[in-house]
C-alpha atoms as a PDB file:
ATOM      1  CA  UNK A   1       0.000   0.000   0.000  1.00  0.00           C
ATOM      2  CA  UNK A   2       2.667   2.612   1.109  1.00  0.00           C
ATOM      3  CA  UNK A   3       4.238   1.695  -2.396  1.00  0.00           C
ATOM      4  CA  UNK A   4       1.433   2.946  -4.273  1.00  0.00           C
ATOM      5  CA  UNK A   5       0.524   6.201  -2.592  1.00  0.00           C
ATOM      6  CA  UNK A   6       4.328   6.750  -3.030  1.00  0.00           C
ATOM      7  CA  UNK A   7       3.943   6.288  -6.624  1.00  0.00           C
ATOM      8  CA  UNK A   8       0.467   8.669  -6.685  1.00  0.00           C
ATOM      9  CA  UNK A   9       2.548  10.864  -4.955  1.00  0.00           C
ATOM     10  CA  UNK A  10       4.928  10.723  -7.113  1.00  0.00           C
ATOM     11  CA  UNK A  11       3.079  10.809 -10.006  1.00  0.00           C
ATOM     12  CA  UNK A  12       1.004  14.119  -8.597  1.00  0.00           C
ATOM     13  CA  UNK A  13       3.850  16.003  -7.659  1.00  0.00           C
ATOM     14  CA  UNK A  14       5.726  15.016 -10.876  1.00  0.00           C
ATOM     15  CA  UNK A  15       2.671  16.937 -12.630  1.00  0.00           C
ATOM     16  CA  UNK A  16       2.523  19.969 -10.569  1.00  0.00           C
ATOM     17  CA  UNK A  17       6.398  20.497 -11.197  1.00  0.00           C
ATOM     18  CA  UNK A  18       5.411  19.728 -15.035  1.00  0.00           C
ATOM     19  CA  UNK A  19       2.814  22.058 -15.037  1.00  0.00           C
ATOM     20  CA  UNK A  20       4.932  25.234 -13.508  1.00  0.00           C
ATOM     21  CA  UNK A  21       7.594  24.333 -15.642  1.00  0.00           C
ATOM     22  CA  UNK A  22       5.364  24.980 -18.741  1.00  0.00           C
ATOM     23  CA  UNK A  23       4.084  28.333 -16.790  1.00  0.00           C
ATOM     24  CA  UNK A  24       7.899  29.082 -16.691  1.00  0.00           C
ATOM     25  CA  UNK A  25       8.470  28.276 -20.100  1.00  0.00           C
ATOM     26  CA  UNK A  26       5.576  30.419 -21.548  1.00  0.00           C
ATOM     27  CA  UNK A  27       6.610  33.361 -19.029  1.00  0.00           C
ATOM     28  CA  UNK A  28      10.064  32.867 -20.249  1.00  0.00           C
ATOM     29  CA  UNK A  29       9.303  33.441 -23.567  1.00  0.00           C
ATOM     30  CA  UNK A  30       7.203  36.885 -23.179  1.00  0.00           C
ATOM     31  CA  UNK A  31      10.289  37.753 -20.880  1.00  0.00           C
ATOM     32  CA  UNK A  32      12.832  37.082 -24.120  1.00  0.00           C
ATOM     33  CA  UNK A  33      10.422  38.985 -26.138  1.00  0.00           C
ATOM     34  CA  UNK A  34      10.384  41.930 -23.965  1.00  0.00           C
ATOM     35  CA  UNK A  35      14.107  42.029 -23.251  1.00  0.00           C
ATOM     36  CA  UNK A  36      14.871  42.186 -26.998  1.00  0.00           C
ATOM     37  CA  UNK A  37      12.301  44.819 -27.600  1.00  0.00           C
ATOM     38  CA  UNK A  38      13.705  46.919 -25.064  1.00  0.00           C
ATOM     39  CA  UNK A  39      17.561  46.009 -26.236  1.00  0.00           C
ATOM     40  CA  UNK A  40      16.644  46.505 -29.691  1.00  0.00           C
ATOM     41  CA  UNK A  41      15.169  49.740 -29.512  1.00  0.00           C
ATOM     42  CA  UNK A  42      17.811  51.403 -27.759  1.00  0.00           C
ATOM     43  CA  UNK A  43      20.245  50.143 -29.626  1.00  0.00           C
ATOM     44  CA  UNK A  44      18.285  51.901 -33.002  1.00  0.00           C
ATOM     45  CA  UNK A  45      18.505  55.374 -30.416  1.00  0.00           C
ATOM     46  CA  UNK A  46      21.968  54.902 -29.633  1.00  0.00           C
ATOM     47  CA  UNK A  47      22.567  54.513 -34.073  1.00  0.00           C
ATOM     48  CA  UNK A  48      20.340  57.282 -34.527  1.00  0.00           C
ATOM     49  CA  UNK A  49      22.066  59.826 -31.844  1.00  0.00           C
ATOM     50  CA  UNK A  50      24.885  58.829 -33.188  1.00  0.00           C
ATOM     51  CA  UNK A  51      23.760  59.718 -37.023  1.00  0.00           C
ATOM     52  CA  UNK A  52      22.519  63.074 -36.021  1.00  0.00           C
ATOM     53  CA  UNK A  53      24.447  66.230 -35.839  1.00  0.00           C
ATOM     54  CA  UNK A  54      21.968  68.270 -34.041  1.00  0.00           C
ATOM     55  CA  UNK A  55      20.285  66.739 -30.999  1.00  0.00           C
ATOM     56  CA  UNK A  56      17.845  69.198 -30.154  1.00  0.00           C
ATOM     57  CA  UNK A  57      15.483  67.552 -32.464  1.00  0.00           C
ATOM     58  CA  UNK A  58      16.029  64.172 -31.065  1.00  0.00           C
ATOM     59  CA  UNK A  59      13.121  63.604 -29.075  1.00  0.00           C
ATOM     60  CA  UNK A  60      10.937  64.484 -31.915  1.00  0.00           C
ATOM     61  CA  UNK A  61      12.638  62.218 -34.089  1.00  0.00           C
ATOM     62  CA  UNK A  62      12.305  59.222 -31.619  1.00  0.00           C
ATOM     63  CA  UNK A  63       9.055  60.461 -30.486  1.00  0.00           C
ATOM     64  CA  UNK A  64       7.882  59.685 -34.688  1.00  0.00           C
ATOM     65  CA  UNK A  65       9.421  56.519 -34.780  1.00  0.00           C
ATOM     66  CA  UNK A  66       7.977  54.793 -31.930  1.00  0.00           C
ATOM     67  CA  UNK A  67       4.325  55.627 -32.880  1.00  0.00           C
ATOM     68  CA  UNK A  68       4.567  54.758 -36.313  1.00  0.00           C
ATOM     69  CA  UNK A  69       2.645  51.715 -37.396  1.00  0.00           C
ATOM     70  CA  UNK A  70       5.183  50.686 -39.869  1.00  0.00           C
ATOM     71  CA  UNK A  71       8.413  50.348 -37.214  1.00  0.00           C
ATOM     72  CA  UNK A  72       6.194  48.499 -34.632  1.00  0.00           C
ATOM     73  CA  UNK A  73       5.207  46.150 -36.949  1.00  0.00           C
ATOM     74  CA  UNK A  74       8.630  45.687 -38.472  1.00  0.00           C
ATOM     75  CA  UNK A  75       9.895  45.222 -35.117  1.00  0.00           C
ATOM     76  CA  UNK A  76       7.405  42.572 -34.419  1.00  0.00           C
ATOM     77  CA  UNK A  77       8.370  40.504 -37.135  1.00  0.00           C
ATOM     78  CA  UNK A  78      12.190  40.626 -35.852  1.00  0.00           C
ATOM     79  CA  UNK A  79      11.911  40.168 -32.480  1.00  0.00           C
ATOM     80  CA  UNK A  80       8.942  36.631 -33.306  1.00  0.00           C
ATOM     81  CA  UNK A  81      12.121  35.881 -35.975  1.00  0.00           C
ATOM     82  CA  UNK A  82      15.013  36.488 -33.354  1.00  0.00           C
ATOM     83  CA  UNK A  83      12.617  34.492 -30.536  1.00  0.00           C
ATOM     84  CA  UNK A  84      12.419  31.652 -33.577  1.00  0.00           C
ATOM     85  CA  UNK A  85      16.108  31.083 -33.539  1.00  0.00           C
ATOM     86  CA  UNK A  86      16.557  31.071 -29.852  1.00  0.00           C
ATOM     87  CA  UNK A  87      13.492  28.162 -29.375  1.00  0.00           C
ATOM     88  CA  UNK A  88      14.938  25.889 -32.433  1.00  0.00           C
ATOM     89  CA  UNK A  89      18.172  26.427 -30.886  1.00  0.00           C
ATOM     90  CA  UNK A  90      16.740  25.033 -27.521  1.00  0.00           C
ATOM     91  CA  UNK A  91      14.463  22.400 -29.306  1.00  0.00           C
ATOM     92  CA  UNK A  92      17.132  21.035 -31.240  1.00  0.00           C
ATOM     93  CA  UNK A  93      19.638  20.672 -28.103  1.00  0.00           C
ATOM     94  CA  UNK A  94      17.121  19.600 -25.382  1.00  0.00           C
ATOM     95  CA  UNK A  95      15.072  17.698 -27.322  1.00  0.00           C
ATOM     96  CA  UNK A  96      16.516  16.240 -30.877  1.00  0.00           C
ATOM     97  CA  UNK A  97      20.263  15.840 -30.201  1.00  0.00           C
ATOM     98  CA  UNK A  98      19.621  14.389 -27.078  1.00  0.00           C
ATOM     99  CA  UNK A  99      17.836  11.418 -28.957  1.00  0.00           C
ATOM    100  CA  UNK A 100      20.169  11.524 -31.685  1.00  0.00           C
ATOM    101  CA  UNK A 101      22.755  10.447 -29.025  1.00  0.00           C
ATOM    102  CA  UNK A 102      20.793   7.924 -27.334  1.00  0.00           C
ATOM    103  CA  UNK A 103      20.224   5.923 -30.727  1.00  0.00           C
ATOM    104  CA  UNK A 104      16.120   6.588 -30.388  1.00  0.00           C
ATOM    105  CA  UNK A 105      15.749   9.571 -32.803  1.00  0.00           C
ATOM    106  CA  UNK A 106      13.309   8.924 -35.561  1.00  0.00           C
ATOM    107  CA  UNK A 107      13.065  11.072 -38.392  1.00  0.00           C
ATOM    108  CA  UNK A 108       9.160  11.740 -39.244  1.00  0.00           C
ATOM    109  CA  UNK A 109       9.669  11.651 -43.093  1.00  0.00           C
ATOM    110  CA  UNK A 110       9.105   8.013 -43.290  1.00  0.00           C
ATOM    111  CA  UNK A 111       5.541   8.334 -41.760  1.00  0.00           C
ATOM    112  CA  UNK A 112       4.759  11.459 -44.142  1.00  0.00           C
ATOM    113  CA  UNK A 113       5.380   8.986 -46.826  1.00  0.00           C
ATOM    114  CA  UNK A 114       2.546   7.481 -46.411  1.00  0.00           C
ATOM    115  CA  UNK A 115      -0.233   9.263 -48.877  1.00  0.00           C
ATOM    116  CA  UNK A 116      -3.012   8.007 -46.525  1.00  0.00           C
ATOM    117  CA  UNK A 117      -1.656   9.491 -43.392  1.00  0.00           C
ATOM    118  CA  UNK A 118      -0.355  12.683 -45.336  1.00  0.00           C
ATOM    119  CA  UNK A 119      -3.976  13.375 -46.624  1.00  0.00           C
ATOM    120  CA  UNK A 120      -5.344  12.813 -43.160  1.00  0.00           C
ATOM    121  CA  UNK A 121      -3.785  15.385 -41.592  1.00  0.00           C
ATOM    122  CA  UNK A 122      -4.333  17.431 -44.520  1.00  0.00           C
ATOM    123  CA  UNK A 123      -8.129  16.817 -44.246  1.00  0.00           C
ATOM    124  CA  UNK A 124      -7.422  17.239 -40.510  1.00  0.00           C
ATOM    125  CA  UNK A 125      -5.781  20.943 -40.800  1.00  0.00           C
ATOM    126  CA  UNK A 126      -8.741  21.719 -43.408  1.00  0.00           C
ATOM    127  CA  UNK A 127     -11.391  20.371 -41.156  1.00  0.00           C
ATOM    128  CA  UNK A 128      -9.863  22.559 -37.824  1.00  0.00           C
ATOM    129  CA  UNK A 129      -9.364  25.312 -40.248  1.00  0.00           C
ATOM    130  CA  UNK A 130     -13.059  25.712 -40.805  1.00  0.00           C
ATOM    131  CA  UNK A 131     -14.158  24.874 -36.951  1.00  0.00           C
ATOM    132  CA  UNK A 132     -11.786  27.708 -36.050  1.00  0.00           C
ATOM    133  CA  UNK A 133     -13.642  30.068 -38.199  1.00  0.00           C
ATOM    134  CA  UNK A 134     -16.802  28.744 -37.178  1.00  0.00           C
ATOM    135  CA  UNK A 135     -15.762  30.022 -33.453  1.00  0.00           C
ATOM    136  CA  UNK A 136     -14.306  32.946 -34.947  1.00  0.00           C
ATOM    137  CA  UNK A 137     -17.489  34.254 -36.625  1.00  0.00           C
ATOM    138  CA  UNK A 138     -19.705  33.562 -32.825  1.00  0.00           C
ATOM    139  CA  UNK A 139     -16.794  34.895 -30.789  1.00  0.00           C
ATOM    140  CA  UNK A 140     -17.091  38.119 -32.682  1.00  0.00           C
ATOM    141  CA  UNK A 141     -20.874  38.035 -32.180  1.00  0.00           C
ATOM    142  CA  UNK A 142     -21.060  37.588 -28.525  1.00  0.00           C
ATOM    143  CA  UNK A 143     -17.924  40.555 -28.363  1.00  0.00           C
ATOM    144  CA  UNK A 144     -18.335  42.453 -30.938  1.00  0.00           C
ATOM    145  CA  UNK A 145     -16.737  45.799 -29.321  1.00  0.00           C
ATOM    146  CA  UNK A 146     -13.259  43.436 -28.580  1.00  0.00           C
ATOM    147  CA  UNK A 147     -13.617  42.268 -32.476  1.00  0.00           C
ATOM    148  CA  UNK A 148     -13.904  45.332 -33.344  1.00  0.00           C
ATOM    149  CA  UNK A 149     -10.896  46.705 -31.487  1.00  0.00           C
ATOM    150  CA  UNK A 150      -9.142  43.854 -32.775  1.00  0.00           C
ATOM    151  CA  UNK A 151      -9.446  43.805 -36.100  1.00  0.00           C
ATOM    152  CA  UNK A 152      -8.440  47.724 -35.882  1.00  0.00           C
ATOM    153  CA  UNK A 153      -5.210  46.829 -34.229  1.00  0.00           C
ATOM    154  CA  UNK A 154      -4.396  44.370 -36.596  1.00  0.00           C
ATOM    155  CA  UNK A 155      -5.250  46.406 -39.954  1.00  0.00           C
ATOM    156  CA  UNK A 156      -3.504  49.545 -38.406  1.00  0.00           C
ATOM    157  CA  UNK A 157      -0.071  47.080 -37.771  1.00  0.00           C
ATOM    158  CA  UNK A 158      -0.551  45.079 -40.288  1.00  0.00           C
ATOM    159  CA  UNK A 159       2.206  44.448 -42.778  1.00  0.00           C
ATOM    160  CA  UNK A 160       2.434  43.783 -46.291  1.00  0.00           C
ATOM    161  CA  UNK A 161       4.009  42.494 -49.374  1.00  0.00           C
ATOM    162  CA  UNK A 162       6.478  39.602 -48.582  1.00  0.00           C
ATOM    163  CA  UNK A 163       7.361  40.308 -45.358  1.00  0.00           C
ATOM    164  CA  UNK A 164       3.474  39.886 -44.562  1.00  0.00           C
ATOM    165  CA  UNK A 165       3.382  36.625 -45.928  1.00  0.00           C
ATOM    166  CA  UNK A 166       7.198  35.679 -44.409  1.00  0.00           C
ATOM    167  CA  UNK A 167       5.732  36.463 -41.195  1.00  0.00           C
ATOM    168  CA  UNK A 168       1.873  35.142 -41.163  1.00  0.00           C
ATOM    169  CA  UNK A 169       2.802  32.070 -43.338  1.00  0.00           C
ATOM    170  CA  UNK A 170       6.387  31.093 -41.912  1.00  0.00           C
ATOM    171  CA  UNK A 171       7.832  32.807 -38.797  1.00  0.00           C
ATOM    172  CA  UNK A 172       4.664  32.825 -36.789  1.00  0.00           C
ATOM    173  CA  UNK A 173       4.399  29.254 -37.377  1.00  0.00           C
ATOM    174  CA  UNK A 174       7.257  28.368 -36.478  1.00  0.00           C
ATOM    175  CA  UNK A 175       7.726  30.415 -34.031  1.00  0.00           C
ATOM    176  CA  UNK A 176       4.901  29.274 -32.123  1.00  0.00           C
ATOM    177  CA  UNK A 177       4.651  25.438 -32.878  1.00  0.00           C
ATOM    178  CA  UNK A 178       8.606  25.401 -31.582  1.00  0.00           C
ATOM    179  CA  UNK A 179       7.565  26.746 -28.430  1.00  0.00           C
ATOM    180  CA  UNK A 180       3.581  24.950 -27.532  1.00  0.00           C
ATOM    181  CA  UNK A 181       3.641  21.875 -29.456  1.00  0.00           C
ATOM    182  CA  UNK A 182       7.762  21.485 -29.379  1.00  0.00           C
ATOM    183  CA  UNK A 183       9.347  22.505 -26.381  1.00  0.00           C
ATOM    184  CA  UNK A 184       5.390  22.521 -24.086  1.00  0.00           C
ATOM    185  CA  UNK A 185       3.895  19.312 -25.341  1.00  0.00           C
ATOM    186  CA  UNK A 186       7.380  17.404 -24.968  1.00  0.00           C
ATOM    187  CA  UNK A 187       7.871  18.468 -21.425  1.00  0.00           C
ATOM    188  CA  UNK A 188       4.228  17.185 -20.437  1.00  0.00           C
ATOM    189  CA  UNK A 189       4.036  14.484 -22.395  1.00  0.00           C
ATOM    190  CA  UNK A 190       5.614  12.420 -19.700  1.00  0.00           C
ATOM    191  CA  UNK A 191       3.803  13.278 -16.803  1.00  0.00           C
ATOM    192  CA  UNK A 192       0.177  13.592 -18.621  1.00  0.00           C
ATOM    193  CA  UNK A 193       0.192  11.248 -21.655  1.00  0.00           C
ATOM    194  CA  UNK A 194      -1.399  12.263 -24.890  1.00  0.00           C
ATOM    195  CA  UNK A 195      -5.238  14.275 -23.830  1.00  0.00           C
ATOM    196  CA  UNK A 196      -2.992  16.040 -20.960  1.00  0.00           C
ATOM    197  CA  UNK A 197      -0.144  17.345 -23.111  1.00  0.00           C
ATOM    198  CA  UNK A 198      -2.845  17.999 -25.393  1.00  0.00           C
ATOM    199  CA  UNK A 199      -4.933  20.048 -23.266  1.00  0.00           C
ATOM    200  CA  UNK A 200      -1.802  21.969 -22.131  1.00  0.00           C
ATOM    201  CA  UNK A 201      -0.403  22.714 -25.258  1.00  0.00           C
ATOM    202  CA  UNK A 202      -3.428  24.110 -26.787  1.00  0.00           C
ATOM    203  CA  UNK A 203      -3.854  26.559 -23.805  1.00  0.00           C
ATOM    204  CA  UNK A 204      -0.453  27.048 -23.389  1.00  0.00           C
ATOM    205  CA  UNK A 205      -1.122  27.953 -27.404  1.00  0.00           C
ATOM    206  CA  UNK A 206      -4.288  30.030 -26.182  1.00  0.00           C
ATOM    207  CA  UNK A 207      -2.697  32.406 -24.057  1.00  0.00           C
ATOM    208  CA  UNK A 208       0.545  33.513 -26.244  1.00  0.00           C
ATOM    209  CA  UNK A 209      -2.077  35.128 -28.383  1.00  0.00           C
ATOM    210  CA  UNK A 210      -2.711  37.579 -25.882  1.00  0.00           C
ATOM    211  CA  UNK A 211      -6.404  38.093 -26.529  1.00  0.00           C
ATOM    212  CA  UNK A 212      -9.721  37.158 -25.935  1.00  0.00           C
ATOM    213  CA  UNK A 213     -10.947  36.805 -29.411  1.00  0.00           C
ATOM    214  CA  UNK A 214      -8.317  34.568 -30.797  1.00  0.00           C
ATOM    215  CA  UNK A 215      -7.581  32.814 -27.262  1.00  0.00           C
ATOM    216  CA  UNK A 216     -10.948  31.226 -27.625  1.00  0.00           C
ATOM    217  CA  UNK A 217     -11.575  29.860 -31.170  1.00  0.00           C
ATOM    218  CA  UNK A 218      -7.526  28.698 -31.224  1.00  0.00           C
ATOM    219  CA  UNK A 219      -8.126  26.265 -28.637  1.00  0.00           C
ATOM    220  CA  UNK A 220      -9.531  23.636 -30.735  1.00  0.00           C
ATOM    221  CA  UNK A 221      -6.786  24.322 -33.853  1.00  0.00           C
ATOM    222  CA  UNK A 222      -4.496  23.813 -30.168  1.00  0.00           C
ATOM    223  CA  UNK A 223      -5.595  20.573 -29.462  1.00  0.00           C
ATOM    224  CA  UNK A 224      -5.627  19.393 -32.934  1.00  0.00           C
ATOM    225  CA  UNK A 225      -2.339  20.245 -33.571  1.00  0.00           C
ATOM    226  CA  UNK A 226      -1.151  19.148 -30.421  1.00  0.00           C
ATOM    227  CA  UNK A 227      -2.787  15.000 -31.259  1.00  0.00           C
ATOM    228  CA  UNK A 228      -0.779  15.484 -34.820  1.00  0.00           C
ATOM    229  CA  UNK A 229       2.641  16.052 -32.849  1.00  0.00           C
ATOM    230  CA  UNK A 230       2.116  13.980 -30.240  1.00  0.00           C
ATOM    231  CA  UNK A 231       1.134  10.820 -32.838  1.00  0.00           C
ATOM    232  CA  UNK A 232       4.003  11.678 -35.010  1.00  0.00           C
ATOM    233  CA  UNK A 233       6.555  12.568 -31.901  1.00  0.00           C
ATOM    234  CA  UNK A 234       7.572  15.509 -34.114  1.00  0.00           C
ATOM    235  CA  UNK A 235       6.910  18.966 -34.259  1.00  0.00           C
ATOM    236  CA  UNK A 236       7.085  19.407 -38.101  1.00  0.00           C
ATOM    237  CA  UNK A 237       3.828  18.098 -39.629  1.00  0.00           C
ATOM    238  CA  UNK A 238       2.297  20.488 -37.188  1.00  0.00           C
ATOM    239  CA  UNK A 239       4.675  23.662 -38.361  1.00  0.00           C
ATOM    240  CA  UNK A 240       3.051  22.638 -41.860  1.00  0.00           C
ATOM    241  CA  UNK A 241      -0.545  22.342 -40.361  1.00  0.00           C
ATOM    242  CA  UNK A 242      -0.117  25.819 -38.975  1.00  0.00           C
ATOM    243  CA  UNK A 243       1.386  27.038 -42.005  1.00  0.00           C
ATOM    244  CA  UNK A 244      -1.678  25.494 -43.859  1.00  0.00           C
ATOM    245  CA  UNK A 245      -3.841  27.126 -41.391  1.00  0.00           C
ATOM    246  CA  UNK A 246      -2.738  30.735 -42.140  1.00  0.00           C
ATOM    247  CA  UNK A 247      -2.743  30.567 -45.697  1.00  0.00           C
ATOM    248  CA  UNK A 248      -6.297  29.684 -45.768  1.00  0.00           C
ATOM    249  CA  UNK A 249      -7.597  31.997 -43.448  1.00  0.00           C
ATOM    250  CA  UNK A 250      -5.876  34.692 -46.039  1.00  0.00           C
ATOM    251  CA  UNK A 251      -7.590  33.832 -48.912  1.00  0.00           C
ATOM    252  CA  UNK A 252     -11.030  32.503 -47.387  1.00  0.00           C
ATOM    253  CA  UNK A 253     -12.727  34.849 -45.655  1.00  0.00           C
ATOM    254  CA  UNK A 254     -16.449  33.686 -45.649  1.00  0.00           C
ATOM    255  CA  UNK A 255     -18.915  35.312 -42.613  1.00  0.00           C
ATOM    256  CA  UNK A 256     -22.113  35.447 -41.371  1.00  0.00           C
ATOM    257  CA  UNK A 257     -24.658  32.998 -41.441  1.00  0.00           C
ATOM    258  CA  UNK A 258     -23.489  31.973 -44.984  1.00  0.00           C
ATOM    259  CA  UNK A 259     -19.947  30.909 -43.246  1.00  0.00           C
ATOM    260  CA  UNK A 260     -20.986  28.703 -40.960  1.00  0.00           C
ATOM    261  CA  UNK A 261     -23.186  26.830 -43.224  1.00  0.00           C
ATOM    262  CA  UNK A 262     -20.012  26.650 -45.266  1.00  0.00           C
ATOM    263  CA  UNK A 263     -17.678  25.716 -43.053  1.00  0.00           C
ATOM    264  CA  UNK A 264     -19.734  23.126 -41.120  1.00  0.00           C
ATOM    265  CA  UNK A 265     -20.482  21.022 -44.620  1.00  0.00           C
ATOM    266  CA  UNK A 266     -16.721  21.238 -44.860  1.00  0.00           C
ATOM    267  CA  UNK A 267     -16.141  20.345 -41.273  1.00  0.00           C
ATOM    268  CA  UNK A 268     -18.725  17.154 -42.158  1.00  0.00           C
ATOM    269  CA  UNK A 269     -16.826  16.216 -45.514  1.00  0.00           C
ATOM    270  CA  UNK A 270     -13.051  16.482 -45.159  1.00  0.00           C
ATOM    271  CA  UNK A 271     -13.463  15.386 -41.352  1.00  0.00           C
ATOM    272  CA  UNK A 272     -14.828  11.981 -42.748  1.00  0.00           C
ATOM    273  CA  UNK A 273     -11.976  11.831 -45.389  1.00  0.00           C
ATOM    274  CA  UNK A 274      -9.588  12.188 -42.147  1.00  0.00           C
ATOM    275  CA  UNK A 275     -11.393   9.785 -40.002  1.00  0.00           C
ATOM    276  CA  UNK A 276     -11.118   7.080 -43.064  1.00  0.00           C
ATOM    277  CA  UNK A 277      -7.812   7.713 -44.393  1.00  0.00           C
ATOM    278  CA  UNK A 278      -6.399   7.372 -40.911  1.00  0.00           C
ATOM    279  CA  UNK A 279      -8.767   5.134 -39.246  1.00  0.00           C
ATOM    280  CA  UNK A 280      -5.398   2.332 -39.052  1.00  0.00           C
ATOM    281  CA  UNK A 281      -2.947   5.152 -38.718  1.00  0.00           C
ATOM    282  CA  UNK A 282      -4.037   7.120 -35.427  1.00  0.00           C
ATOM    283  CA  UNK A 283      -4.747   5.440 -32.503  1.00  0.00           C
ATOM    284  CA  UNK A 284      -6.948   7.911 -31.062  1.00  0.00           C
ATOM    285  CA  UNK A 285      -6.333   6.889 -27.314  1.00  0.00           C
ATOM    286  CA  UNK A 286      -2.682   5.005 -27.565  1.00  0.00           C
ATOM    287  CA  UNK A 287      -0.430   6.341 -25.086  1.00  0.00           C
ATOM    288  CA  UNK A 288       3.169   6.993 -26.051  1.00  0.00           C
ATOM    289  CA  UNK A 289       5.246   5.755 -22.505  1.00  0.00           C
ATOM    290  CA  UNK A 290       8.703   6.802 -24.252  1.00  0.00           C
END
């Protein structure tokens, strides 16, 4: 008996250190973010003091800068890009070279080989691509002030030409799969098998986003994202499901009432197609104990 309340005990406190070290890990990574804001932005001052030959119209001059759309939004895009290194940098040395030299590293290409599982999780990514929306158009209903305010920030920082499309269809991504469904869903995995790191990663993926709006109708595209990685023990098909994601909520924009008819006949088609392509291929409740 003492033996297996040692090993509940165990096992509990083994997920409450789990579960702050994901807190730490997600506060750790607004901390980088706001560290090489602040670095990066003096160090553009200290060039610019430097470039001018008459101060007195310094503050001015910095004064412009910082409240124009076009730097903030430039600056976002290098500080997600500069955050991108630093988390493949970690991934790859905590995670993949670790398994490299313990002989258990698998590379995921094999699996991806496979044109029934590859169209499985592309029917997955379409079918979570359309619930998302679903919950994006009745989010915006039930707050439509916050949608509003949203959608303002976001067309008033908004980018565009490539670096638009660099950022919303590759660096973001990235960026953000690295971090939830790489470094996140790994460290639970463990201590909470495959619904738990799951669950985690997609709110761990929730609250990054920094906002009601989005942290509520990402949740699902979270959890979806987070079975793809756990099944294939790799991060990358779900960097490409993300990157999926974001292309098609560029060019497909349907709304309203019209939308969700839409989207739920797509939801009810292509989530079929997933369900039978990889009916053999994802165990939907097998627990990975590696």
């Amino acid at each position: 008996m003492k033996n297996i309340y040692s090993r509940e005990y165990n096992n509990r406190s083994s997920k409450v250190a789990t579960g702050f070290a994901c807190l730490g890990i997600i506060a750790a990574t607004v901390a980088i973010q706001v560290i090489l804001v602040i670095a990066i932005i003096i160090a553009i001052l200290i060039m610019k003091a430097f470039s001018m030959h008459d101060l007195s119209n310094f503050k001015n001059v910095v004064t412009e800068m910082l409240s124009g759309s076009d730097f903030i939004s430039k600056l976002t895009v290098l500080i997600t890009a500069i955050s991108l290194v630093i988390a493949l940098i970690l991934y790859y040395f905590i995670y993949v070279n670790k398994d490299k030299k313990k002989g258990i590293y698998e590379s995921v290409l094999p699996k991806l080989k496979n044109m029934k599982v590859s169209g499985s999780v592309l029917c997955m990514t379409v079918a979570g691509f359309a619930l998302t929306s679903i919950l994006a158009i009745f989010i915006s209903s039930v707050f439509p002030e916050q949608a509003d305010k949203l959608n303002s920030t976001f067309s008033l920082f908004q980018l565009s030409g490539p670096l638009y499309y660099l950022d919303i269809l590759l660096i973001g991504p990235v960026f953000e799969e690295l971090v939830v469904r790489g470094i996140i869903l790994k460290m639970s995995k463990r201590s909470f098998g495959m619904i738990g790191c799951m669950v985690i990663s997609a709110v761990s993926f929730s609250v990054i986003h920094g906002n009601i709006i989005q942290g509520f109708y990402v949740i699902p595209m979270g959890i979806l994202y987070g079975f793809i990685a756990f099944q294939f023990n790799s991060v990358i098909p779900s960097i490409f499901c993300h990157m999926l994601h974001n292309l098609l909520a560029t060019v497909i924009t349907w709304d309203g009432t019209i939308g969700i008819i839409i989207y739920t006949v797509l939801i009810l088609i292509v989530g079929f197609l997933a369900y039978y392509l990889g009916r053999d291929h994802f165990p939907m409740f097998e627990q990975d104990e590696s």
